[in-house]
PDB file of N, CA and C in Angstrom:
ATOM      1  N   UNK A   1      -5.167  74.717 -18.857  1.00  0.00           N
ATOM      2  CA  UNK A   1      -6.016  73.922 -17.994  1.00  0.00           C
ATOM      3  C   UNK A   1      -7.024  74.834 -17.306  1.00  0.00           C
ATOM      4  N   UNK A   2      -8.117  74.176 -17.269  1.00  0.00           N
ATOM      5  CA  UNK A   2      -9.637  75.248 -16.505  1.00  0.00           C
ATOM      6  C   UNK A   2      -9.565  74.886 -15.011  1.00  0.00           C
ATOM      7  N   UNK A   3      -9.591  75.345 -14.544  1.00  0.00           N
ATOM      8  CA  UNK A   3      -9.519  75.331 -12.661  1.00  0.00           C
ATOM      9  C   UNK A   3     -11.244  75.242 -12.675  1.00  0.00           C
ATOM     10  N   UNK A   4     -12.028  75.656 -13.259  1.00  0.00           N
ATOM     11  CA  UNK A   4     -13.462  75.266 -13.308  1.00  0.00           C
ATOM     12  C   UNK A   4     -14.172  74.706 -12.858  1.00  0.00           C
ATOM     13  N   UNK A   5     -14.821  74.699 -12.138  1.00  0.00           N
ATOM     14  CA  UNK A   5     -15.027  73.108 -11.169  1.00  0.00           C
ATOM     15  C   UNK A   5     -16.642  72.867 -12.150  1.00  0.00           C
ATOM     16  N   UNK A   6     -16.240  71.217 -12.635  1.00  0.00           N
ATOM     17  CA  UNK A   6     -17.863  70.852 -13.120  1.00  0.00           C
ATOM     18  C   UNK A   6     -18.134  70.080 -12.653  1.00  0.00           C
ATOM     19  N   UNK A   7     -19.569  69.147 -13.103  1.00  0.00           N
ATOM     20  CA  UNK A   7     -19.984  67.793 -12.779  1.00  0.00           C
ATOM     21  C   UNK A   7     -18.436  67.254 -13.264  1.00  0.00           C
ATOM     22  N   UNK A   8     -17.795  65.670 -12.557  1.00  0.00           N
ATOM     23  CA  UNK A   8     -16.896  64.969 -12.974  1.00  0.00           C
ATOM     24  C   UNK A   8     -17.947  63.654 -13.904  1.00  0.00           C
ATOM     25  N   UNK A   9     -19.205  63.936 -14.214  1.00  0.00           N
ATOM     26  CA  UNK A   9     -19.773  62.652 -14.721  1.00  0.00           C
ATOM     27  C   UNK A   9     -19.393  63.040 -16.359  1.00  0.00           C
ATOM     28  N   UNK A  10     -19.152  64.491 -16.909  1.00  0.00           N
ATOM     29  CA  UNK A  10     -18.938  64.423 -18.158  1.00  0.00           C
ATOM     30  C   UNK A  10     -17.532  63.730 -18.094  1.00  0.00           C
ATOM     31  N   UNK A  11     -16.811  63.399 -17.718  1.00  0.00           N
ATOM     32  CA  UNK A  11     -15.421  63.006 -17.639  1.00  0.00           C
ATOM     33  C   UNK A  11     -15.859  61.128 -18.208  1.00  0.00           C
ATOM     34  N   UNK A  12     -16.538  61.274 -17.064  1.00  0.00           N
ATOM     35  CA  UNK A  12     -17.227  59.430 -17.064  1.00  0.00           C
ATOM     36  C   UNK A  12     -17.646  59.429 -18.483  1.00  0.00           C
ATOM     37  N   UNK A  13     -18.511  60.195 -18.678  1.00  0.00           N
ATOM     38  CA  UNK A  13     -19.543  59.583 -19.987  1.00  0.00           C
ATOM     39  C   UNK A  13     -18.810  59.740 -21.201  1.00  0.00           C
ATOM     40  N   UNK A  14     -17.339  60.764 -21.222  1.00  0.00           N
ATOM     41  CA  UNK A  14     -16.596  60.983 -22.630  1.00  0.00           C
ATOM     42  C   UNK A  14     -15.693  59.231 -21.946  1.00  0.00           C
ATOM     43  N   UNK A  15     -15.110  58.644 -21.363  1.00  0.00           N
ATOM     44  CA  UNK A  15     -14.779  57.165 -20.903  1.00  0.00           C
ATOM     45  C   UNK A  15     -15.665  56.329 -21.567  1.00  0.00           C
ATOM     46  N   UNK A  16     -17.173  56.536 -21.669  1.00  0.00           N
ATOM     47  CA  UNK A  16     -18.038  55.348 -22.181  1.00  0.00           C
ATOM     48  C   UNK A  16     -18.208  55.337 -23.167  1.00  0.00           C
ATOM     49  N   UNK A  17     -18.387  56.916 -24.058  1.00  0.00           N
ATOM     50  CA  UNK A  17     -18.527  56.850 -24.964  1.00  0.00           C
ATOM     51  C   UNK A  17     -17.173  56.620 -25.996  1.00  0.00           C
ATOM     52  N   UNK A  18     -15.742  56.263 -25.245  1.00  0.00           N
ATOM     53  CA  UNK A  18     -14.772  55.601 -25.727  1.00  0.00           C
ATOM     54  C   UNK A  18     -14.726  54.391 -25.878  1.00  0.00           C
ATOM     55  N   UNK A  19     -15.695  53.796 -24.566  1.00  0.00           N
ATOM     56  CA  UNK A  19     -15.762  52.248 -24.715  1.00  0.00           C
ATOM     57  C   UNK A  19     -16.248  52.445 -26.056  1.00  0.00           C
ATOM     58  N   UNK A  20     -17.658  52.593 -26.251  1.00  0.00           N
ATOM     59  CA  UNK A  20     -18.700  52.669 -27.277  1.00  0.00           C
ATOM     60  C   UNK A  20     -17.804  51.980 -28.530  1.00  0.00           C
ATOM     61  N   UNK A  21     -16.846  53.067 -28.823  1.00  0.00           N
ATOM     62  CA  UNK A  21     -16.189  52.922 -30.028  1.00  0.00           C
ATOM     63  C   UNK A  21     -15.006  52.018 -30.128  1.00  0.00           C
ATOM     64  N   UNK A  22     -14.391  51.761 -28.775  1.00  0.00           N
ATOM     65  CA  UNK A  22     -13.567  50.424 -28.787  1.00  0.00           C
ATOM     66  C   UNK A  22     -14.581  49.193 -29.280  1.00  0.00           C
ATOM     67  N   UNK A  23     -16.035  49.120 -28.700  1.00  0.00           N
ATOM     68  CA  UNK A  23     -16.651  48.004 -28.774  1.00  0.00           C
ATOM     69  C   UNK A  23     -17.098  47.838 -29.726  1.00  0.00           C
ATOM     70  N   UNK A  24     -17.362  48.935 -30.801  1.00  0.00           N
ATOM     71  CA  UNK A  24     -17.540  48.512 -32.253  1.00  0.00           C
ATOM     72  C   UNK A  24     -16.258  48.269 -33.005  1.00  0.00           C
ATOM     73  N   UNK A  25     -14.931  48.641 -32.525  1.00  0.00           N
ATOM     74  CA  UNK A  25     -13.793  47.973 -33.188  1.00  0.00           C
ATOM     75  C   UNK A  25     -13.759  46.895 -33.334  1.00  0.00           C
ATOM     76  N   UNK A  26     -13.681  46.291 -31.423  1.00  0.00           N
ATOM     77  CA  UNK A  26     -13.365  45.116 -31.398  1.00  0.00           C
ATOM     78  C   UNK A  26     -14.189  43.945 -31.777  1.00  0.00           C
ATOM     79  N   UNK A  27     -15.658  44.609 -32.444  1.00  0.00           N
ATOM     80  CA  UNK A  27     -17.000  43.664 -32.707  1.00  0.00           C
ATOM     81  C   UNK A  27     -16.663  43.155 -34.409  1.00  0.00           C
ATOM     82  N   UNK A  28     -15.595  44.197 -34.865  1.00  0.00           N
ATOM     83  CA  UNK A  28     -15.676  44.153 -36.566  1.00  0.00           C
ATOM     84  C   UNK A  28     -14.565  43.533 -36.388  1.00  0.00           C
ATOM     85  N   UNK A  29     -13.272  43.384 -35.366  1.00  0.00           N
ATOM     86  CA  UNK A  29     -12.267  42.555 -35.073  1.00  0.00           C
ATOM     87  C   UNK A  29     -12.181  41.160 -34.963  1.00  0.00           C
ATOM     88  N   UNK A  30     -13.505  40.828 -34.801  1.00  0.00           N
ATOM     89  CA  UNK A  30     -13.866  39.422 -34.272  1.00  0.00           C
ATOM     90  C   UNK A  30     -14.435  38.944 -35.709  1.00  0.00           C
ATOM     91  N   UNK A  31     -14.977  40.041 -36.312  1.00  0.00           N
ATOM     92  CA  UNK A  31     -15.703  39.466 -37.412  1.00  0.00           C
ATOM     93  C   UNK A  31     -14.709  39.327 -38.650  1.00  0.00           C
ATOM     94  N   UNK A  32     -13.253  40.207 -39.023  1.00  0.00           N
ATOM     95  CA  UNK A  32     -12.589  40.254 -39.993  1.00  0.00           C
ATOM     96  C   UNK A  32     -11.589  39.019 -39.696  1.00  0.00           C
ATOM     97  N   UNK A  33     -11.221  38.704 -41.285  1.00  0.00           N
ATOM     98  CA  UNK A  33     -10.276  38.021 -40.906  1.00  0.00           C
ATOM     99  C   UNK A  33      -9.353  38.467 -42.150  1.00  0.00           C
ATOM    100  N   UNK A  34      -9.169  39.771 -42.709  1.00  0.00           N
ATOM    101  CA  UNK A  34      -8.404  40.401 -43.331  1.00  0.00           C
ATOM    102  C   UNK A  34      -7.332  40.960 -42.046  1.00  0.00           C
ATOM    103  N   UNK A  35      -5.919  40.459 -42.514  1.00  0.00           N
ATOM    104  CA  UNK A  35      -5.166  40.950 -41.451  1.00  0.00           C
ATOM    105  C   UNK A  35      -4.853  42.344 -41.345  1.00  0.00           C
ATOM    106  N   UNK A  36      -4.706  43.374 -42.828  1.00  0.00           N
ATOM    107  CA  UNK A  36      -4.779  44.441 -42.635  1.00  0.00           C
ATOM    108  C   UNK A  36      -5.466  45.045 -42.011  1.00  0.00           C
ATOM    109  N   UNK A  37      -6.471  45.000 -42.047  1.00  0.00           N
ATOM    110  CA  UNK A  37      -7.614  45.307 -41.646  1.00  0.00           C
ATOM    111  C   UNK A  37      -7.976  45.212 -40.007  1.00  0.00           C
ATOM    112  N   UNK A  38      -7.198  43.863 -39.712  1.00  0.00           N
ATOM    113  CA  UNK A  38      -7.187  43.807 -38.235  1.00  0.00           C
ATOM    114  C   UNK A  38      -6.323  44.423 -37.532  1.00  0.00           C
ATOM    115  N   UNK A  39      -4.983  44.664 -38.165  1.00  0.00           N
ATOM    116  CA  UNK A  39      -4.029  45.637 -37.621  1.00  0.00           C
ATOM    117  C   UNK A  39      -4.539  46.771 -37.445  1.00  0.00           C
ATOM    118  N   UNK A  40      -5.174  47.433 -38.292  1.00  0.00           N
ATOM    119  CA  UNK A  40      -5.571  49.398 -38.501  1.00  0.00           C
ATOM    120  C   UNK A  40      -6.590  48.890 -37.535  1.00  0.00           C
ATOM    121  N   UNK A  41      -7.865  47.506 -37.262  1.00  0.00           N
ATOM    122  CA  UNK A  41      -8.465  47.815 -35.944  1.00  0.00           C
ATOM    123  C   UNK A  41      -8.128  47.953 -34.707  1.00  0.00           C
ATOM    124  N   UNK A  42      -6.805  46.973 -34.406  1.00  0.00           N
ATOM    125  CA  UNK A  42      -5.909  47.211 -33.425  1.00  0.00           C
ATOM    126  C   UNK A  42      -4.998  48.411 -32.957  1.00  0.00           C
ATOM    127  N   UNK A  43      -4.908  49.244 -33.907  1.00  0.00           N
ATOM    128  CA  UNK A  43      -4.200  49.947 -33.383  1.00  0.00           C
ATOM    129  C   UNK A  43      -5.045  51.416 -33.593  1.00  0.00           C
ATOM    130  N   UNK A  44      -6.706  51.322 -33.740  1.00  0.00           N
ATOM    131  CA  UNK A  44      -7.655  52.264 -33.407  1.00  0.00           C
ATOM    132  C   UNK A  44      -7.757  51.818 -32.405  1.00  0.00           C
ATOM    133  N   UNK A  45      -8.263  50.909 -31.669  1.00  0.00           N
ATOM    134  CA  UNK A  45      -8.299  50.569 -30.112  1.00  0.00           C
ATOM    135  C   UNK A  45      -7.123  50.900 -29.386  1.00  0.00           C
ATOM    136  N   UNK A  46      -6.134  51.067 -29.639  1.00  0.00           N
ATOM    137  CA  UNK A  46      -5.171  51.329 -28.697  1.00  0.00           C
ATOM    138  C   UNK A  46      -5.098  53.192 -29.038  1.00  0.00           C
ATOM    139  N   UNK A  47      -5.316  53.458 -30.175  1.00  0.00           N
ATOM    140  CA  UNK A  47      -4.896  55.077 -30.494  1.00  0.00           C
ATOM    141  C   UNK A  47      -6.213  55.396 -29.755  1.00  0.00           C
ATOM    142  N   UNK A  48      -7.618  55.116 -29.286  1.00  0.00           N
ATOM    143  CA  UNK A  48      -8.470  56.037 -28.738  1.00  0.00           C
ATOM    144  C   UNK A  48      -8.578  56.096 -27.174  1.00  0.00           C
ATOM    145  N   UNK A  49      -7.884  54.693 -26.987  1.00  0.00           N
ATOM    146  CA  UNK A  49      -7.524  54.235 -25.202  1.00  0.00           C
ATOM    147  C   UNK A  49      -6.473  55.322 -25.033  1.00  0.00           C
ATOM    148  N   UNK A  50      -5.013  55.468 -25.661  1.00  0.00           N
ATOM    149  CA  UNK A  50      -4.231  56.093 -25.206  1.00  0.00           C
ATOM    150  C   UNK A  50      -4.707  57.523 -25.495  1.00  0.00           C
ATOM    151  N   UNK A  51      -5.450  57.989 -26.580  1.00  0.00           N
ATOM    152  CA  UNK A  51      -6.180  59.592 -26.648  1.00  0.00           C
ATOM    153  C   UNK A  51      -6.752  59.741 -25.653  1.00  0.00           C
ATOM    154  N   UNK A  52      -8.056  58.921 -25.140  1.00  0.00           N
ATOM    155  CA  UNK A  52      -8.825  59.480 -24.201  1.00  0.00           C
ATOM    156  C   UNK A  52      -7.967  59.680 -22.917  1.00  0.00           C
ATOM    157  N   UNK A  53      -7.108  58.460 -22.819  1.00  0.00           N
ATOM    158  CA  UNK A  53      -6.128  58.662 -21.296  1.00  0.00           C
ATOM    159  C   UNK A  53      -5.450  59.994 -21.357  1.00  0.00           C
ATOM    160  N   UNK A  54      -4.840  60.640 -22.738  1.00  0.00           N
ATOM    161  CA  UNK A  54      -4.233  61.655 -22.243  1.00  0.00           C
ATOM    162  C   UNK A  54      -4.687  63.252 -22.275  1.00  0.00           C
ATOM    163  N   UNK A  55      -6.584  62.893 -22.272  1.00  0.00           N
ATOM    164  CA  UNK A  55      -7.372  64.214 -22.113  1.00  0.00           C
ATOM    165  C   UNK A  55      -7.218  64.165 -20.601  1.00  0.00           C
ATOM    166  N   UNK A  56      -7.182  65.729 -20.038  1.00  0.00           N
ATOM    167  CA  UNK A  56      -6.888  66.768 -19.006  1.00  0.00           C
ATOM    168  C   UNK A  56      -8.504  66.437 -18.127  1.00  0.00           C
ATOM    169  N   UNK A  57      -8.855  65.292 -17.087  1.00  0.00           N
ATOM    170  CA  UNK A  57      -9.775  65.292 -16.557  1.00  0.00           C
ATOM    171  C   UNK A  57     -10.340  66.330 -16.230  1.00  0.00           C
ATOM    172  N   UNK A  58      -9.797  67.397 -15.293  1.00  0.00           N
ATOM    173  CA  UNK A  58      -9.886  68.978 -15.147  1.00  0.00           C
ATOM    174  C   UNK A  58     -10.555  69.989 -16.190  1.00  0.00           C
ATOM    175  N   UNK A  59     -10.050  69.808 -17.479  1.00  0.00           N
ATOM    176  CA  UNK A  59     -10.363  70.496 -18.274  1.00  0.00           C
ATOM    177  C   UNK A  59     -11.529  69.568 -19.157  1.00  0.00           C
ATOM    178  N   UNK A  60     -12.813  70.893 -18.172  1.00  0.00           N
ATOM    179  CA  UNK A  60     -13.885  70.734 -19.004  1.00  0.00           C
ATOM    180  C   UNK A  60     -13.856  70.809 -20.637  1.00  0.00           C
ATOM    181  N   UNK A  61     -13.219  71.899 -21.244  1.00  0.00           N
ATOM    182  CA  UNK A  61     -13.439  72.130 -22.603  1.00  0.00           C
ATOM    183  C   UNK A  61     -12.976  71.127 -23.479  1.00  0.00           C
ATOM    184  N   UNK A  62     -11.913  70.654 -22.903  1.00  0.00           N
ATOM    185  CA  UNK A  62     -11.200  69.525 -23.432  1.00  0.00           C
ATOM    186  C   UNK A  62     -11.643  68.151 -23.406  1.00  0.00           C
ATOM    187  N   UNK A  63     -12.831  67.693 -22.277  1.00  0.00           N
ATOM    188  CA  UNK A  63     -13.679  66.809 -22.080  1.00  0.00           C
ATOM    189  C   UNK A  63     -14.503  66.751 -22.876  1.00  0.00           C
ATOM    190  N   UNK A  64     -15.096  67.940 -22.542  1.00  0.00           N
ATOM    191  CA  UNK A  64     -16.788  68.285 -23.796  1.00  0.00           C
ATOM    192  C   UNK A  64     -15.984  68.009 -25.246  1.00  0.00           C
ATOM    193  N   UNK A  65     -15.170  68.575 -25.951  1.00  0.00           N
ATOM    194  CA  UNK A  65     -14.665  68.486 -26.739  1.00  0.00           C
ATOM    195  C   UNK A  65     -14.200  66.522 -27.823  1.00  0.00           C
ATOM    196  N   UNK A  66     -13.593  65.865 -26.694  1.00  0.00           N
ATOM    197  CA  UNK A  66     -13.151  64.658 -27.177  1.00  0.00           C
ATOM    198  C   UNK A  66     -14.378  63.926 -26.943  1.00  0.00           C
ATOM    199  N   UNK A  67     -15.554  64.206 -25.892  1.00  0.00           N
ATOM    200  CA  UNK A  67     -16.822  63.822 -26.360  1.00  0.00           C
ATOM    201  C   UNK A  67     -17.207  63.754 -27.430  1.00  0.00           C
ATOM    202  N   UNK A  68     -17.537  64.834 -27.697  1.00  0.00           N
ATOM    203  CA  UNK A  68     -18.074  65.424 -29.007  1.00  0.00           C
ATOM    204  C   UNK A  68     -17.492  64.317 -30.453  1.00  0.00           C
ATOM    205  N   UNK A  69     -16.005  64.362 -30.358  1.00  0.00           N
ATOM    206  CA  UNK A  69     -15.666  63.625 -31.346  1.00  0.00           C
ATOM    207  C   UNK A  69     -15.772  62.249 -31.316  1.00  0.00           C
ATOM    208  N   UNK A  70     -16.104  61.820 -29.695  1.00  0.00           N
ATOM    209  CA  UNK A  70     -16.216  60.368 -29.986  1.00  0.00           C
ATOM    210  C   UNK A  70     -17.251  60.005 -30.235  1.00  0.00           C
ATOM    211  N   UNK A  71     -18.691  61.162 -30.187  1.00  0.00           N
ATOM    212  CA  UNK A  71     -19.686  60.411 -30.354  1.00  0.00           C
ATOM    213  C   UNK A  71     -20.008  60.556 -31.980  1.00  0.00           C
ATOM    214  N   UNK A  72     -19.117  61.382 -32.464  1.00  0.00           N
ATOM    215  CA  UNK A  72     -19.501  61.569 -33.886  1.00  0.00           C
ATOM    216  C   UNK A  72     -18.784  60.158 -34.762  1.00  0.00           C
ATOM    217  N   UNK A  73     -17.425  60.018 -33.877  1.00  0.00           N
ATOM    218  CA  UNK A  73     -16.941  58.754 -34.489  1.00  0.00           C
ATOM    219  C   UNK A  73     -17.812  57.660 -34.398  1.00  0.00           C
ATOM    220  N   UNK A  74     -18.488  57.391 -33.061  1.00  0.00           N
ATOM    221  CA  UNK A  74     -19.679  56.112 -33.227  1.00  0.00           C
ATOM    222  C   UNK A  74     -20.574  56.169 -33.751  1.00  0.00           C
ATOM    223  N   UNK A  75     -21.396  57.059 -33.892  1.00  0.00           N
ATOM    224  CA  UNK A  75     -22.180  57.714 -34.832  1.00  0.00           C
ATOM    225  C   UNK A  75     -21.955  57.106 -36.150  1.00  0.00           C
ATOM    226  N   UNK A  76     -20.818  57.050 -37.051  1.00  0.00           N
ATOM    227  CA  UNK A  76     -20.156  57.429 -38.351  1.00  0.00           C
ATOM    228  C   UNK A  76     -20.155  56.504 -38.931  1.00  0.00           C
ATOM    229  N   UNK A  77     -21.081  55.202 -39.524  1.00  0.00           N
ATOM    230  CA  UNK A  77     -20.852  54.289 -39.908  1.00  0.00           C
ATOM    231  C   UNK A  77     -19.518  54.276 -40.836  1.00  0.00           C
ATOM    232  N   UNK A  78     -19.272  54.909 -41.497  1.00  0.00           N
ATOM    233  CA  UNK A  78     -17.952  55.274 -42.330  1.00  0.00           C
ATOM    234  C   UNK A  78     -16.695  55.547 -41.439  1.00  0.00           C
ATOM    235  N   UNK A  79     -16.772  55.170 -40.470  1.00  0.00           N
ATOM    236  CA  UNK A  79     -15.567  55.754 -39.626  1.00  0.00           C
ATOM    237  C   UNK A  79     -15.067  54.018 -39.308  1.00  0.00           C
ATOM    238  N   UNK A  80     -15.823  53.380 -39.239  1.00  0.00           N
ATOM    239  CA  UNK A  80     -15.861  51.504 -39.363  1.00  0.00           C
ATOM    240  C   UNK A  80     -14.526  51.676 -40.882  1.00  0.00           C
ATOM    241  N   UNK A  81     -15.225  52.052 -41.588  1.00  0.00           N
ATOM    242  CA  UNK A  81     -14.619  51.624 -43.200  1.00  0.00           C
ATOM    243  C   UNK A  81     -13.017  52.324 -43.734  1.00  0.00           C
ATOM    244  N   UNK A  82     -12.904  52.964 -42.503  1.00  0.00           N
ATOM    245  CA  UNK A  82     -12.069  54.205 -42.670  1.00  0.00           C
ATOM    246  C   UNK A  82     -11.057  54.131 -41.219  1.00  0.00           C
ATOM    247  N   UNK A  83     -10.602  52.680 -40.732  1.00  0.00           N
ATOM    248  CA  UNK A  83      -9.905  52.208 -39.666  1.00  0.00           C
ATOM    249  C   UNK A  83      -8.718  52.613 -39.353  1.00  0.00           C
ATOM    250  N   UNK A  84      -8.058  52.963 -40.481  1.00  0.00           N
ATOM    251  CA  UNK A  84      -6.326  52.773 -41.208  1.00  0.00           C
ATOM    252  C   UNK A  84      -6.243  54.355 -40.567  1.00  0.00           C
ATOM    253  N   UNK A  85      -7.169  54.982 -41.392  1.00  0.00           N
ATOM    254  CA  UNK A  85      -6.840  56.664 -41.752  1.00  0.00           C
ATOM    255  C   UNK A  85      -7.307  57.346 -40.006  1.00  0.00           C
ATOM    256  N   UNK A  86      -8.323  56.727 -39.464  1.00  0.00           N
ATOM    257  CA  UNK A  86      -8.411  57.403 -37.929  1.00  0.00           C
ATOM    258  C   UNK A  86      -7.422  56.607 -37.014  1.00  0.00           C
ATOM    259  N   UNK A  87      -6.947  55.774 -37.208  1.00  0.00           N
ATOM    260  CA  UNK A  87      -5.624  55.459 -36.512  1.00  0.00           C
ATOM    261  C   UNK A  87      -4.460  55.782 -36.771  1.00  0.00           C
ATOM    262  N   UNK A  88      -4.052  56.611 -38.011  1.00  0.00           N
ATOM    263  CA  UNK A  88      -3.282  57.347 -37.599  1.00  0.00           C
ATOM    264  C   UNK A  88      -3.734  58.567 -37.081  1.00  0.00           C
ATOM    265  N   UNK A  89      -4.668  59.161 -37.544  1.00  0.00           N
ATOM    266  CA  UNK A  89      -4.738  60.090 -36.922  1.00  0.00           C
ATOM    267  C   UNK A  89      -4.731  60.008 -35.454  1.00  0.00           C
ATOM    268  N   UNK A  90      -5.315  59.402 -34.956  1.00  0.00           N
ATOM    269  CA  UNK A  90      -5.402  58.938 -33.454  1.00  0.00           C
ATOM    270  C   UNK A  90      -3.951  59.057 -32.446  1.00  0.00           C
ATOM    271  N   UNK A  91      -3.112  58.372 -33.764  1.00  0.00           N
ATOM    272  CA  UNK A  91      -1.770  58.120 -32.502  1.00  0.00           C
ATOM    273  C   UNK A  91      -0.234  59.047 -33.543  1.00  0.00           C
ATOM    274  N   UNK A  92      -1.363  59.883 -34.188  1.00  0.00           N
ATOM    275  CA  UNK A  92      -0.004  61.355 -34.581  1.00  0.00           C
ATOM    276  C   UNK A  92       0.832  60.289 -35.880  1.00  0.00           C
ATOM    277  N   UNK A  93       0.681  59.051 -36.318  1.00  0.00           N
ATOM    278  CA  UNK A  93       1.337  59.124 -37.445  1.00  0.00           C
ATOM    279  C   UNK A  93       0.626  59.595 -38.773  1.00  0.00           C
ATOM    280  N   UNK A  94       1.689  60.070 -39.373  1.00  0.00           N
ATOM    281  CA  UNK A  94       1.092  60.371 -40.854  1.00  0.00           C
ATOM    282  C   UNK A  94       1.614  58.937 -41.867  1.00  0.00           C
ATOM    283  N   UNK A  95       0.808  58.904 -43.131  1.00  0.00           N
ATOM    284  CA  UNK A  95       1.314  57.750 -44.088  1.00  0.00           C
ATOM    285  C   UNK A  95       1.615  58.812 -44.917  1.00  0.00           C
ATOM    286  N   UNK A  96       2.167  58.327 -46.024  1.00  0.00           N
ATOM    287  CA  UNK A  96       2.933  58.945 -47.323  1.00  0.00           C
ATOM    288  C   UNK A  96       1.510  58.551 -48.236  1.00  0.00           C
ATOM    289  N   UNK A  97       0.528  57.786 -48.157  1.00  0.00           N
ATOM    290  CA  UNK A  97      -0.532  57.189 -49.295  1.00  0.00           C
ATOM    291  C   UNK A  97      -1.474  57.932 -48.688  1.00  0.00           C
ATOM    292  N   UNK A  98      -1.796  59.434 -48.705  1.00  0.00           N
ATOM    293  CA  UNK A  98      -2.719  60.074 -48.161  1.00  0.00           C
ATOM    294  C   UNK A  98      -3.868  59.515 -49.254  1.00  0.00           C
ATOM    295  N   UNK A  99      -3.656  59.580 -50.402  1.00  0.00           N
ATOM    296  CA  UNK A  99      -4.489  59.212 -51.356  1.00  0.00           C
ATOM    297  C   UNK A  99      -5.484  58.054 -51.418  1.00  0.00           C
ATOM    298  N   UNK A 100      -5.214  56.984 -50.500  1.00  0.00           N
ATOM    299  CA  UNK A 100      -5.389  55.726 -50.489  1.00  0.00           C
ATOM    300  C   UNK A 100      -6.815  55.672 -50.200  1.00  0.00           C
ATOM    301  N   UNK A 101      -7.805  55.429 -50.671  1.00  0.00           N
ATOM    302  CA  UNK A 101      -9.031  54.783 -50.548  1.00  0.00           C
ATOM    303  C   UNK A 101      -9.610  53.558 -49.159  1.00  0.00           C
ATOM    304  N   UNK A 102     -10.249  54.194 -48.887  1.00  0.00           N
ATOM    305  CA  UNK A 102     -10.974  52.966 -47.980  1.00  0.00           C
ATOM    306  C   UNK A 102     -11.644  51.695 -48.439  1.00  0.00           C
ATOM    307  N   UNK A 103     -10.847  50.704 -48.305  1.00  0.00           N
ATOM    308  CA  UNK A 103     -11.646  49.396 -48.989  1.00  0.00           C
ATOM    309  C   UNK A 103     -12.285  48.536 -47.954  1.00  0.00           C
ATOM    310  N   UNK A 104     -12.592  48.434 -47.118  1.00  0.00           N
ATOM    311  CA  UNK A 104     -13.043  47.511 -46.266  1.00  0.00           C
ATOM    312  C   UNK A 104     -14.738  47.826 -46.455  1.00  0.00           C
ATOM    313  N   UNK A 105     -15.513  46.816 -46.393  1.00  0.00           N
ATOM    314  CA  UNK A 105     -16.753  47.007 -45.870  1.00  0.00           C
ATOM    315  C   UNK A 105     -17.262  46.567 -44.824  1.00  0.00           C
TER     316      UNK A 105
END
């Protein structure tokens, strides 16, 4: 942990830019009606709520850092198509079908 003292607004803006990416979940959530599909969105909304909650407010590097990745995730139009595979990653499970292809569009 950095004892560091920074602005606390990067703290805020890595928070919005979590909304950001909840709100394009939950926008393709509303629109699918593939249930797989709605599960792996559901449980990216909950794997980036409970990630961002358990970054170290304090620790700048660790702020700047999960920034960084969330804005690359909103950014990522392919990160939409690819729901399944960043939710686990998100909440530490692994699948056995690493192989598995992204089918959603």
């Amino acid at each position: 942990m950095s004892t560091e003292t920074y602005d606390p607004m990067i703290y805020d803006a890595m928070r919005e830019t979590a909304n950001r990416l909840v709100g394009k979940y939950s926008r393709r959530l509303k629109q699918s009606s593939d249930a797989t599909q709605r599960e792996a969105l559901l449980k990216n909304i909950s794997g980036v709520r409970r990630w961002v909650s358990s970054i170290d407010a304090n620790d700048k590097q660790s702020v700047l850092d999960a920034t960084s990745q969330l804005r690359q995730w909103c950014d990522d139009q392919s990160v939409l198509l690819q729901v399944e595979e960043l939710a686990m990653r998100l909440t530490g499970k692994h699948d056995d079908k690493s192989d598995r292809q992204a089918v959603y569009a």
